[in-house]
Structures are given as C-alpha cells and as structure tokens.
Protein backbone atom coordinates (compact mmCIF):
# COMPACT_ATOMS: atom_id res chain seq x y z
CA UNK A 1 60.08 2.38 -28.85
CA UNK A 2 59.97 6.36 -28.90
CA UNK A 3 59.87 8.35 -26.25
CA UNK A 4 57.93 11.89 -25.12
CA UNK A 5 60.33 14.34 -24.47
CA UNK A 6 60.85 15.55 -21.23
CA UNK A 7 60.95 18.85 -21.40
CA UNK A 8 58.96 20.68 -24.21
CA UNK A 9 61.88 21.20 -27.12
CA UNK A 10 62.48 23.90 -29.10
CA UNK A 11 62.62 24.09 -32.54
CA UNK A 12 66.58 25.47 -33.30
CA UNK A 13 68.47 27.54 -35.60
CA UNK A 14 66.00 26.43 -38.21
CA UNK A 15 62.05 26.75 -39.71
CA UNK A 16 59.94 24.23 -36.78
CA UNK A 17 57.87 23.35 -39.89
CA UNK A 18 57.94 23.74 -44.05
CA UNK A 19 55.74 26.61 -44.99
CA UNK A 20 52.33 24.78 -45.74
CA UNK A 21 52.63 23.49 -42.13
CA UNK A 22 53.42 26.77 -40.90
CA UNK A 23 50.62 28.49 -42.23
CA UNK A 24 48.26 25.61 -41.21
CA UNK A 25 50.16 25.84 -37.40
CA UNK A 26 49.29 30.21 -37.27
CA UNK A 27 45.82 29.25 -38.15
CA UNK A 28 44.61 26.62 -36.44
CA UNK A 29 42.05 27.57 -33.62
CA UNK A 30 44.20 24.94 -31.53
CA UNK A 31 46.68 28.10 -31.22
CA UNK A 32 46.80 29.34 -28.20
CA UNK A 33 46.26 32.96 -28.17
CA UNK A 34 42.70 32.53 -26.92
CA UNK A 35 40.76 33.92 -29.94
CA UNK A 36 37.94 31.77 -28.96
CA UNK A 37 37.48 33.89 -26.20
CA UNK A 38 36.19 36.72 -28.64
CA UNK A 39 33.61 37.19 -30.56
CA UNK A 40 34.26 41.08 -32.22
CA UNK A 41 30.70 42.40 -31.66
CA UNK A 42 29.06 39.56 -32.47
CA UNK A 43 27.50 38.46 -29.58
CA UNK A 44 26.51 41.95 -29.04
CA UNK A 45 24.63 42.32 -32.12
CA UNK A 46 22.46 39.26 -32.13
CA UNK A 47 21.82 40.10 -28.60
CA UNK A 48 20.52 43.98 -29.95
CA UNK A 49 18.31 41.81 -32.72
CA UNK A 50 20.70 43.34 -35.55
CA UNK A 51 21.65 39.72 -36.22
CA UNK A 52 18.47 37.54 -36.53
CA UNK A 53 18.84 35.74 -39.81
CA UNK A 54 21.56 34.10 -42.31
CA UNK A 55 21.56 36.44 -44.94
CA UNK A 56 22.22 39.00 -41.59
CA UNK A 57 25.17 36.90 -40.75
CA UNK A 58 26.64 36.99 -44.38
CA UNK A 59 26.11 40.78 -44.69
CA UNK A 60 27.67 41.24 -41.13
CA UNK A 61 30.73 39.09 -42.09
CA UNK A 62 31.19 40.49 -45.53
CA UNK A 63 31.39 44.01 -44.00
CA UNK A 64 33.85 42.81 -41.27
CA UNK A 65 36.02 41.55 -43.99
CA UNK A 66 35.77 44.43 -46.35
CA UNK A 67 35.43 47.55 -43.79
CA UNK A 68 37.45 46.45 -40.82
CA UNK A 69 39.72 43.12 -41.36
CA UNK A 70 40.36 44.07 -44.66
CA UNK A 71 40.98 47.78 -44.06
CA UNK A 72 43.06 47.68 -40.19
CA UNK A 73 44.45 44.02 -39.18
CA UNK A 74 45.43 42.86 -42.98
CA UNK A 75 47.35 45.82 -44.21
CA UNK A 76 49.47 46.07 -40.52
CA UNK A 77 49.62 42.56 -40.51
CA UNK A 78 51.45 42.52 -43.69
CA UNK A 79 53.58 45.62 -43.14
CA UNK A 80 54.52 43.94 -39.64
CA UNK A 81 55.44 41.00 -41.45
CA UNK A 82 57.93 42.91 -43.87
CA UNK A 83 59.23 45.17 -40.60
CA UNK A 84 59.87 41.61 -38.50
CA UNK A 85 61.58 40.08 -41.66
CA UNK A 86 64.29 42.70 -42.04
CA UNK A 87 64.64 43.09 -38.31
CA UNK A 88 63.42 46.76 -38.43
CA UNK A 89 62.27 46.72 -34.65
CA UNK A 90 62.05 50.51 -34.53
CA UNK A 91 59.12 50.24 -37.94
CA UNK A 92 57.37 47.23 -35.97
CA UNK A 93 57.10 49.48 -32.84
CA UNK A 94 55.46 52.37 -34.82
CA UNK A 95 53.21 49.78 -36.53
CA UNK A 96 52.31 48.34 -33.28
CA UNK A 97 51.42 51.53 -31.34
CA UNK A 98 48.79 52.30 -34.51
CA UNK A 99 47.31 49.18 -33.91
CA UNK A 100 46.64 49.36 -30.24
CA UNK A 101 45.45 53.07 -31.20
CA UNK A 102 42.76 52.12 -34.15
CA UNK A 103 40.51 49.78 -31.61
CA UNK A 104 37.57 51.94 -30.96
CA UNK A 105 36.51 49.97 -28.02
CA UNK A 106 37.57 48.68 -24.65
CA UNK A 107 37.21 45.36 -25.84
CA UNK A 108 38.47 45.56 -28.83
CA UNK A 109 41.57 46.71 -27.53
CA UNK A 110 41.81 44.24 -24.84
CA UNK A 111 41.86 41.42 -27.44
CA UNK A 112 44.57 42.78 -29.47
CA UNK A 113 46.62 43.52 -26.21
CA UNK A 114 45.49 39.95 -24.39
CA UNK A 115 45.85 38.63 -28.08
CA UNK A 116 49.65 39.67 -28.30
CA UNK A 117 50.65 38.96 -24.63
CA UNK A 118 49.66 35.08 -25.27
CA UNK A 119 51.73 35.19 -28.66
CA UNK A 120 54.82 36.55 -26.67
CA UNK A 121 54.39 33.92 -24.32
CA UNK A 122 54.20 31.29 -26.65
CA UNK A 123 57.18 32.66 -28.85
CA UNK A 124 59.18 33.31 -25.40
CA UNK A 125 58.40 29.21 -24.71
CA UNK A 126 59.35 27.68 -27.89
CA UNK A 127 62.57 29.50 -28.59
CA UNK A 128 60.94 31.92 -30.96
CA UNK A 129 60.97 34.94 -30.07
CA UNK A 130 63.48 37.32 -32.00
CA UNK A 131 67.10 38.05 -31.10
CA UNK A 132 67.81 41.47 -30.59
CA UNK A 133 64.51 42.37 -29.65
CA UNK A 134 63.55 44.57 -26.68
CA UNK A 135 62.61 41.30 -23.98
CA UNK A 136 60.24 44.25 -22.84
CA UNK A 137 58.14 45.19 -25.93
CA UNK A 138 54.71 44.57 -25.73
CA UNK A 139 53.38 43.19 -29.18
CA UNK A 140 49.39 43.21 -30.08
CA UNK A 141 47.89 41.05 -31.53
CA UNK A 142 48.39 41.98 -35.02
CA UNK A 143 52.07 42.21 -35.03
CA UNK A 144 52.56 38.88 -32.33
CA UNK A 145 51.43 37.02 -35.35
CA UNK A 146 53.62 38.60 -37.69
CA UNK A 147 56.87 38.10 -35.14
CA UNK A 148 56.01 33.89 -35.32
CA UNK A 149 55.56 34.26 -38.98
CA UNK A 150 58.72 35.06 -39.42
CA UNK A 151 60.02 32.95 -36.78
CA UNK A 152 58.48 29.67 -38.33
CA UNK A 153 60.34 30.69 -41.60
CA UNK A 154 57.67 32.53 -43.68
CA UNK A 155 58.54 36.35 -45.09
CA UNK A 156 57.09 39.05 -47.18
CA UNK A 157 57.69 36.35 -50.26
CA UNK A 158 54.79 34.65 -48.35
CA UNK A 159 52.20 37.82 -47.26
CA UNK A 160 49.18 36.93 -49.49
CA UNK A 161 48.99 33.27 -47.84
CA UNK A 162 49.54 34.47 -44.07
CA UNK A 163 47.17 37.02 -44.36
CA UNK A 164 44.45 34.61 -46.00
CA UNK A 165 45.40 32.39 -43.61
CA UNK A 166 44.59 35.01 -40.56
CA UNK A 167 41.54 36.52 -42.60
CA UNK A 168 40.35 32.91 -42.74
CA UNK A 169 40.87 32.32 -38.79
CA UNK A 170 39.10 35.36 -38.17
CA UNK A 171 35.90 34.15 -40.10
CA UNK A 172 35.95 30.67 -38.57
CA UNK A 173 36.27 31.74 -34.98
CA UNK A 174 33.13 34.58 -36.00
CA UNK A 175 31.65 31.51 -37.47
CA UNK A 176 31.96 29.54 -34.51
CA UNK A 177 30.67 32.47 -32.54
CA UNK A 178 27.77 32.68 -34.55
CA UNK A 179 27.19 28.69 -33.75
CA UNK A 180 26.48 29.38 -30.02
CA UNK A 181 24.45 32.57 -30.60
CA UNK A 182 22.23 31.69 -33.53
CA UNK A 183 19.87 29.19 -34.22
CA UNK A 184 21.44 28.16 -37.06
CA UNK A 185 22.68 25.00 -38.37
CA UNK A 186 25.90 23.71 -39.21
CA UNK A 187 25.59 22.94 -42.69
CA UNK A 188 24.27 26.78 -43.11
CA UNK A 189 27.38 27.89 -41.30
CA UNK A 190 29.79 26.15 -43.30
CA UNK A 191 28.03 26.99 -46.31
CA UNK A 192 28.16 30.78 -45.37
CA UNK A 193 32.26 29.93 -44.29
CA UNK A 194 32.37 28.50 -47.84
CA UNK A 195 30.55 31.63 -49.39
CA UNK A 196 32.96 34.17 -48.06
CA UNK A 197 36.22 32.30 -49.17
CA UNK A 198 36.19 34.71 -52.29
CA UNK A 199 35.94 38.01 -50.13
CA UNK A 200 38.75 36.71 -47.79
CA UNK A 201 41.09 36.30 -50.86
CA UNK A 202 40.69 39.47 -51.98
CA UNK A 203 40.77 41.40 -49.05
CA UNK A 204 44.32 39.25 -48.31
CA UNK A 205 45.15 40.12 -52.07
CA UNK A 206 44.58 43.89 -51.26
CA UNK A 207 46.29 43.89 -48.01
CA UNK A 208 49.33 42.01 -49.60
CA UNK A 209 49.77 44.48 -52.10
CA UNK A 210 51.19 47.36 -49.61
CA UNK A 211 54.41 48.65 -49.76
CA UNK A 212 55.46 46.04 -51.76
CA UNK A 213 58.67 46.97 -54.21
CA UNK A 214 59.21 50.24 -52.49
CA UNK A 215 62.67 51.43 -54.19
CA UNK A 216 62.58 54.70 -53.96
CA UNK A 217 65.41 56.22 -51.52
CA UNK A 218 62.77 58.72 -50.63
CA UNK A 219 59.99 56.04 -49.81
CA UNK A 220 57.29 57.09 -46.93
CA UNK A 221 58.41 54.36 -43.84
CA UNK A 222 55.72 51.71 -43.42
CA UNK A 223 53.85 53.37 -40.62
CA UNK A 224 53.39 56.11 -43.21
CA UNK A 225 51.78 53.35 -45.49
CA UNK A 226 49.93 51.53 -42.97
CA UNK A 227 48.31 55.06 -42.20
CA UNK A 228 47.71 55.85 -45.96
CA UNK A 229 46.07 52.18 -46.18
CA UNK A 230 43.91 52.54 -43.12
CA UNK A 231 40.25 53.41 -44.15
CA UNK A 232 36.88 53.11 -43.32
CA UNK A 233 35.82 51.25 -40.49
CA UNK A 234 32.67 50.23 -38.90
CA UNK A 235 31.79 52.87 -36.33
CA UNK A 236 28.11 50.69 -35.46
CA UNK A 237 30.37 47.48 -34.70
CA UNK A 238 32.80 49.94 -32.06
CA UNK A 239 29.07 51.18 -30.56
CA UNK A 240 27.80 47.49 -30.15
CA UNK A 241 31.02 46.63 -28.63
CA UNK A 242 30.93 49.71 -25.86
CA UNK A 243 27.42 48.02 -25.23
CA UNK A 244 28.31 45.06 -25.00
CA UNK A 245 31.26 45.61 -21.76
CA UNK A 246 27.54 46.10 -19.53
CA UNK A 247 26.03 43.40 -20.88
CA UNK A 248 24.74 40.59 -18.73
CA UNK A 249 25.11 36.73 -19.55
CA UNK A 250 27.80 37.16 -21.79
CA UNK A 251 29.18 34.23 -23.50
CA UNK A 252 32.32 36.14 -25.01
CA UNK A 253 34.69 38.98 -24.05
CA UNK A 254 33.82 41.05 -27.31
C-alpha cells in the first residue's frame, strides 16, 4: 500500500512534469496565485451599466485580448520567458520593472505585484525557484509565470503554447467573473469562452513572434523590444478600475 509523503517533495534536478502537463499545471485556476481574486475591471463595468448584455461581454473580452493582453502581458510574458531561459537575470529585471510600470491603476498593479509574490512563494516551496537568482527580487506577475515556465522545463521553443495557455487563463477567470456578475447562463458563457478561442491564438501567435531569431550582434536588448511591442491600451478599462478601489459591495479586488 502507498503512502502520502510526509513532507511536501520537491520535484529535483529534473522537469516535475512532461510539457503538456506543464502547460495544463501554469493554467489551471487550481494554481495558486489567487487570480480568482480579480476580476480586471470587470466587476466595475457591469456595475457602471457598460456591461449589460452578451454581445457586451464578447466585445469587452475581445478588446481585452486585442488592446491590453495581447498588447502588455503576452509580449513581456514571452520576452521574460526567453530572458529566464538563458539565465539573463539583469534583462528579466528590466522587463519586470516595465511591467509593474504599464498598470494604470492601483489595482491593477496590486494584482501583478500580489500576483508575483504568490508565484515566488510557490517556486521558493517546491524547489523551483532559479539558482543564481537574487533570493530578494521581487517578480510580478507577468514574469513569476515565466520563472516556473522555465522551471517546469518549457523554453522559448515552447512560447506560442505558454502564452495561449496564460491568454486562455485570463479569459476563463474573466469568464468566471462574468458568471457572478451577470445574469447570464452557463451555456452562453462557455459558448462566448468557445467564441474567443480564435482571438486568443492569435494574440499568443503575435506575442510569440517577438524577438524571436535576433542574430544581429547589434540587436536592441529585449526591454528595448518589449517597449517597441507595447501599444495601445485601454485607457476606459484603467478609469473603471480607479472607480472601482471606492466602490462598495465589491465582490473582487479589480
């Protein structure tokens, strides 16, 4: 008869899983970072009526894909992962003080902060945290995920499926969000999660693309790319999300 460990083990000198598990482990919303805890403006837009109806919801999640995913956390997400693959700690510092500095609200920098202090933690618990690495540094959000990527074996081969696989996160736990806040039903939520697996592929496919085969001697350093990639955001979604720190009855913490 097996027995439970009694202690929690860690996973070695090798990959805890193969790379399908992996991707399904950084993923799951059993992960705990705590992105439950957030809803990114949502909560404060159906509470200011700019979310009433299903068709709202799609056009709100499309744009959060396209104009602020797709455009911030994707590209430095993949840029993080190439910095954390070749152990460039001084690149993945750069990349992770323009990610704390792009979140146009309180609370939107609070869950990238609160978002990368729970991945430490759980990389500092299992074993997984990198060798050589300041014990100090403070990773976000964005570039926590990238440091257990790399940790659990996947690398810059693998960028296009880790960043689907946080784009797609991202729209369940908005998805979920959306289930306590709206009266809608589940089979029009997962019809709408369903609808917007094309736009998370390409936004991932976009994102992937960066700084990819850079050969050059003279090549800009990634926090040069990641600034060159960085576009338009969604300046409405920061202004719901001041509102939304004075808000009363609040479900979420964004």
């Amino acid at each position: 008869m097996s027995r439970l460990p009694k202690s929690t083990p860690s996973p070695g000198p090798g990959p805890a899983f193969g790379k399908n598990l992996a991707l399904m482990y950084l993923s799951s919303p059993a992960l705990p970072i705590g992105g439950f805890a957030w809803s990114r403006g949502l909560e404060a837009a159906v509470h200011s009526g700019t979310l009433q109806t299903l068709e709202d919801l799609f056009d709100f999640l499309a744009l959060g894909l396209t104009h602020s995913l797709g455009r911030l956390d994707l590209p430095l997400l993949g840029l993080a992962l190439q910095a954390a693959a070749s152990y460039d700690y001084g690149a993945l510092s750069e990349l992770n003080d323009l990610s704390l500095a792009a979140r146009e609200s309180l609370e939107f920098a609070l869950e990238e902060t609160e978002g990368g202090k729970a991945a430490k933690r759980l990389a500092l618990s299992l074993g997984l945290w990198p060798e050589g690495m300041d014990p100090d540094f403070a990773p976000g959000l964005t570039v926590g995920q990238a440091l257990l990527a790399v940790a659990l074996g996947l690398g810059p081969a693998d960028a296009l499926p880790v960043l689907e696989c946080f784009a797609f996160a991202w729209l369940q736990n908005q998805i979920a969000a959306a289930a306590r806040t709206m009266k809608l039903g589940q089979s029009q939520l997962q019809g709408l999660l369903l609808a917007l697996g094309p736009t998370v592929s390409e936004v991932a496919l976009q994102a992937a693309d960066l700084g990819l085969g850079r050969t050059d001697p003279a090549r800009p350093s990634l926090a040069e790319i990641a600034q060159a990639a960085i576009g338009p955001g969604l300046p409405g979604l920061a202004i719901l999300s001041a509102h939304h720190e004075s808000q009363a009855g609040r479900l979420f913490r964004s």
